[in-house]
N, C-alpha and C. Protein backbone atom coordinates (compact mmCIF):
# COMPACT_ATOMS: atom_id res chain seq x y z
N UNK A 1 140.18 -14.29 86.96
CA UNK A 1 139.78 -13.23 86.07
C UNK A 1 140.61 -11.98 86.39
N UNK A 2 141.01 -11.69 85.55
CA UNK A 2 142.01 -10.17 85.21
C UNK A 2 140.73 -8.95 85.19
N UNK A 3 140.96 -8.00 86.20
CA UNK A 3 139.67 -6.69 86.16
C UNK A 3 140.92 -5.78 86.25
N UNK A 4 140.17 -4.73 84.98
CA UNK A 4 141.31 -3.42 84.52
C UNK A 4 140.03 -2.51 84.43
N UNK A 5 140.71 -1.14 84.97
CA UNK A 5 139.98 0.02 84.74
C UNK A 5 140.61 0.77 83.49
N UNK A 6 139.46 1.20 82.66
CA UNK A 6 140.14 1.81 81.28
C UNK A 6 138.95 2.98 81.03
N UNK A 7 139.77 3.89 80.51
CA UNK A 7 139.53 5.09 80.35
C UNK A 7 138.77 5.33 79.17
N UNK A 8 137.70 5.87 78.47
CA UNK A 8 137.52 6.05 76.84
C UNK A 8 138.40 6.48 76.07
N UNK A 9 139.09 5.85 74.95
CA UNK A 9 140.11 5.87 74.53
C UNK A 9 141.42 5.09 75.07
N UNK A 10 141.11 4.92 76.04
CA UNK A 10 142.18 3.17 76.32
C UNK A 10 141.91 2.31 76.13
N UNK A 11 142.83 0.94 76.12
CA UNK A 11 143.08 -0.09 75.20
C UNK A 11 143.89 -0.94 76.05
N UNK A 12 143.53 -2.54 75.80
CA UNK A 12 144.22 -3.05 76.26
C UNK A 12 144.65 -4.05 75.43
N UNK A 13 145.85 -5.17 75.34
CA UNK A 13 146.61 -6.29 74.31
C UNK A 13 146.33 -7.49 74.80
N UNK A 14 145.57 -8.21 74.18
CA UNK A 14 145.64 -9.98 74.65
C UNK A 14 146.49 -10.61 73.78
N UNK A 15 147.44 -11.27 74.13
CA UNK A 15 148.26 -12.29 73.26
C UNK A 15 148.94 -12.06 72.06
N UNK A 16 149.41 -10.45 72.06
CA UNK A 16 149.95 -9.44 70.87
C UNK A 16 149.56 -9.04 70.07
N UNK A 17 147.98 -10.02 69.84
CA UNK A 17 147.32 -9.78 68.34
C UNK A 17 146.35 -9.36 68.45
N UNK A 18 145.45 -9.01 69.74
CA UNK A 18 143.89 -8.53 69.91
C UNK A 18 144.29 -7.25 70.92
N UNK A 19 143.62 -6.23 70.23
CA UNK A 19 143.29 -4.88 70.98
C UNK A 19 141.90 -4.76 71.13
N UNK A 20 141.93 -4.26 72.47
CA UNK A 20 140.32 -4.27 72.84
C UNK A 20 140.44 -2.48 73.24
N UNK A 21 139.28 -1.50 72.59
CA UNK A 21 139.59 -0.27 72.57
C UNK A 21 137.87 0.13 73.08
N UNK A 22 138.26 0.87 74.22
CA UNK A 22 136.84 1.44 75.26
C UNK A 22 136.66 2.58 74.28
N UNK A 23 135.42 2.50 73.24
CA UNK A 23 135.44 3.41 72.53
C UNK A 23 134.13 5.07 73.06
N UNK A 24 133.15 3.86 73.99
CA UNK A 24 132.35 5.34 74.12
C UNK A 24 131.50 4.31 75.60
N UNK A 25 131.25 5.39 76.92
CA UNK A 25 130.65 5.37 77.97
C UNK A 25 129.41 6.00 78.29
N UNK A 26 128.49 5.37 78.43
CA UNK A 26 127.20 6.14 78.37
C UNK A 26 126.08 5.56 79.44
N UNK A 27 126.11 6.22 80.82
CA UNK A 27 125.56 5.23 82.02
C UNK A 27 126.13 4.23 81.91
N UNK A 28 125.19 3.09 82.02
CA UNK A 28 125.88 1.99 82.36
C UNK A 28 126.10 1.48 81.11
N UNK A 29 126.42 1.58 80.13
CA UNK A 29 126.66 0.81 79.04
C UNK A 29 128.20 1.21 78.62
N UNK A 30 128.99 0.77 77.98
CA UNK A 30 130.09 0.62 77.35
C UNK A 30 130.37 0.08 76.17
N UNK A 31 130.63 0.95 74.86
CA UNK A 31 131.08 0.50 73.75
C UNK A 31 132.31 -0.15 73.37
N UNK A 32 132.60 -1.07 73.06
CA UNK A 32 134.21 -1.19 72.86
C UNK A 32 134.05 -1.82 71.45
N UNK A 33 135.89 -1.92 70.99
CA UNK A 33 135.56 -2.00 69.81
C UNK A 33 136.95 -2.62 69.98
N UNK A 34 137.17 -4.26 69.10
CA UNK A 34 137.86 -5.08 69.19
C UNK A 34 138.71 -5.52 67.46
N UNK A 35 139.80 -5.03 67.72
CA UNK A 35 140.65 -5.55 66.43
C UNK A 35 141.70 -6.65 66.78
N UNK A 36 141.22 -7.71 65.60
CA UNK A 36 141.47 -8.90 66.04
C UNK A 36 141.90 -9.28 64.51
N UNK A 37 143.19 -10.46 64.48
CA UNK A 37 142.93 -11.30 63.08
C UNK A 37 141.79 -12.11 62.51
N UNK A 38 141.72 -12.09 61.01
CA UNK A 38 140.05 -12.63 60.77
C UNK A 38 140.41 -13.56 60.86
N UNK A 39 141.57 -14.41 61.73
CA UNK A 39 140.86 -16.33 62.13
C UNK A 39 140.52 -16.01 63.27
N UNK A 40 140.60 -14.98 64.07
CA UNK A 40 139.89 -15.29 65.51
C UNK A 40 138.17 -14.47 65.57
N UNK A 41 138.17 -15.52 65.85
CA UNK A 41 136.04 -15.65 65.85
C UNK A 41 136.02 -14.45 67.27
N UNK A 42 134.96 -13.73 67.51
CA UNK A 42 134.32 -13.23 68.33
C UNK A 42 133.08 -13.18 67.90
N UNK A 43 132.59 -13.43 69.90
CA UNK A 43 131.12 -13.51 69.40
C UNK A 43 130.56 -13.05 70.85
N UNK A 44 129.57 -12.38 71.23
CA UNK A 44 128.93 -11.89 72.06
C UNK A 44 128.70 -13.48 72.90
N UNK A 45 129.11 -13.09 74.32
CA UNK A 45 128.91 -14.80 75.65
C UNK A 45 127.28 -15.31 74.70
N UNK A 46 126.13 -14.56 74.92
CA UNK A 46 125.28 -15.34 74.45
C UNK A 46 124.80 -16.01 73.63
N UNK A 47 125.66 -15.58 72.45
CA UNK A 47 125.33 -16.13 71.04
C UNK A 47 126.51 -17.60 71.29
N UNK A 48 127.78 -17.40 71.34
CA UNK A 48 128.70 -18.28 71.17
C UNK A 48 128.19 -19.69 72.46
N UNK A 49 127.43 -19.14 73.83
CA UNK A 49 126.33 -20.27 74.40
C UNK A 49 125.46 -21.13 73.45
N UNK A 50 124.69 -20.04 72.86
CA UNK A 50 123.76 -20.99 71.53
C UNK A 50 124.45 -21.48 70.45
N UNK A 51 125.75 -21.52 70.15
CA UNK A 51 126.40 -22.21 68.99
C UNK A 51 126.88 -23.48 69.94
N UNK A 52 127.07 -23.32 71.17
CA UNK A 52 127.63 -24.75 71.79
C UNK A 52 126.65 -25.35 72.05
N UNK A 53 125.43 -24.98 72.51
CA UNK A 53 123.97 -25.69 73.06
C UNK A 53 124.36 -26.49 71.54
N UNK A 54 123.44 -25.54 70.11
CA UNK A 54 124.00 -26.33 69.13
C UNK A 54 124.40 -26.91 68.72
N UNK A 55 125.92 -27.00 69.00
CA UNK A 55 126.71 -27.97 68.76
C UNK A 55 126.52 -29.04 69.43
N UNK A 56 126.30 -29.57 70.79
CA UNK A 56 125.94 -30.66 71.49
C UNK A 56 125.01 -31.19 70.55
N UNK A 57 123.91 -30.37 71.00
CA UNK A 57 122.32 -30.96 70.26
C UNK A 57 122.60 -31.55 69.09
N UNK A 58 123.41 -31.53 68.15
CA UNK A 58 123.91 -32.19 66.71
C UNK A 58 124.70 -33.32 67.19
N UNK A 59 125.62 -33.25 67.73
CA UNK A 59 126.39 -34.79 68.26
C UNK A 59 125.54 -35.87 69.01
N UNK A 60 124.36 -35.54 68.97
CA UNK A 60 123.57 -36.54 70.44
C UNK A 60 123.40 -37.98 69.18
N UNK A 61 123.21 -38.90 69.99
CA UNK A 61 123.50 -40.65 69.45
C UNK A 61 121.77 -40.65 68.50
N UNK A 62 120.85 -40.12 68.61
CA UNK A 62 119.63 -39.86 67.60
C UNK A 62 120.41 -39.17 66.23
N UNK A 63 121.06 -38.09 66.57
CA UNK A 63 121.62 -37.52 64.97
C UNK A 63 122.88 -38.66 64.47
N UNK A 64 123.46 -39.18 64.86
CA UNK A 64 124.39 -39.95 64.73
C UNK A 64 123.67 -40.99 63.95
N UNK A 65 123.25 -41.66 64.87
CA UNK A 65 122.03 -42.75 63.64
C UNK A 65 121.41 -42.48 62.65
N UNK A 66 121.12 -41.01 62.48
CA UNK A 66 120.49 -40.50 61.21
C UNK A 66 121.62 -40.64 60.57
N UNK A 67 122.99 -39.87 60.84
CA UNK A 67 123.74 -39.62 59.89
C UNK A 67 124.25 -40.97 59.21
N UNK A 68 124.55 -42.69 59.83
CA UNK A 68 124.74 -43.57 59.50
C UNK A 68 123.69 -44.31 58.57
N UNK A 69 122.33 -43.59 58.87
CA UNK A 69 121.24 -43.95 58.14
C UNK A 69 121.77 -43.42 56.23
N UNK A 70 122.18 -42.26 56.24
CA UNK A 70 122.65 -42.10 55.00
C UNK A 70 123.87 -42.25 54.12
N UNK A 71 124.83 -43.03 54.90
CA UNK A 71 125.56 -43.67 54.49
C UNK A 71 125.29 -45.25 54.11
């Protein structure tokens, strides 16, 4: 893991195409604000956890048999 100290109003470049911009500091919290192309998905760690839990839970060999059930 890459750890950078950034200032409000600094910014940093992932992979030429994503800017990640420290927009406002307030105790312990930190706003940032991320410009990205609309094919790249962002999603808060916890939500994009519950789209993979998700996603498993749909591939398991019970949904599979359903889905052959309707074919």
């Amino acid at each position: 893991m890459l750890a950078l100290s950034r200032k409000k109003g600094e910014a940093l470049v992932v992979n030429n195409d994503i800017e990640i911009t420290i927009l406002e500091i307030k105790g312990d919290q930190v706003k940032i604000g991320i410009s990205a192309p609309k094919n790249v998905p962002i999603y808060r760690k916890e939500v994009y956890v519950q789209i993979q839990e998700a996603n498993k839970e749909s591939m398991t060999i019970q949904n599979a048999d359903a889905l052959k059930d309707l074919f």
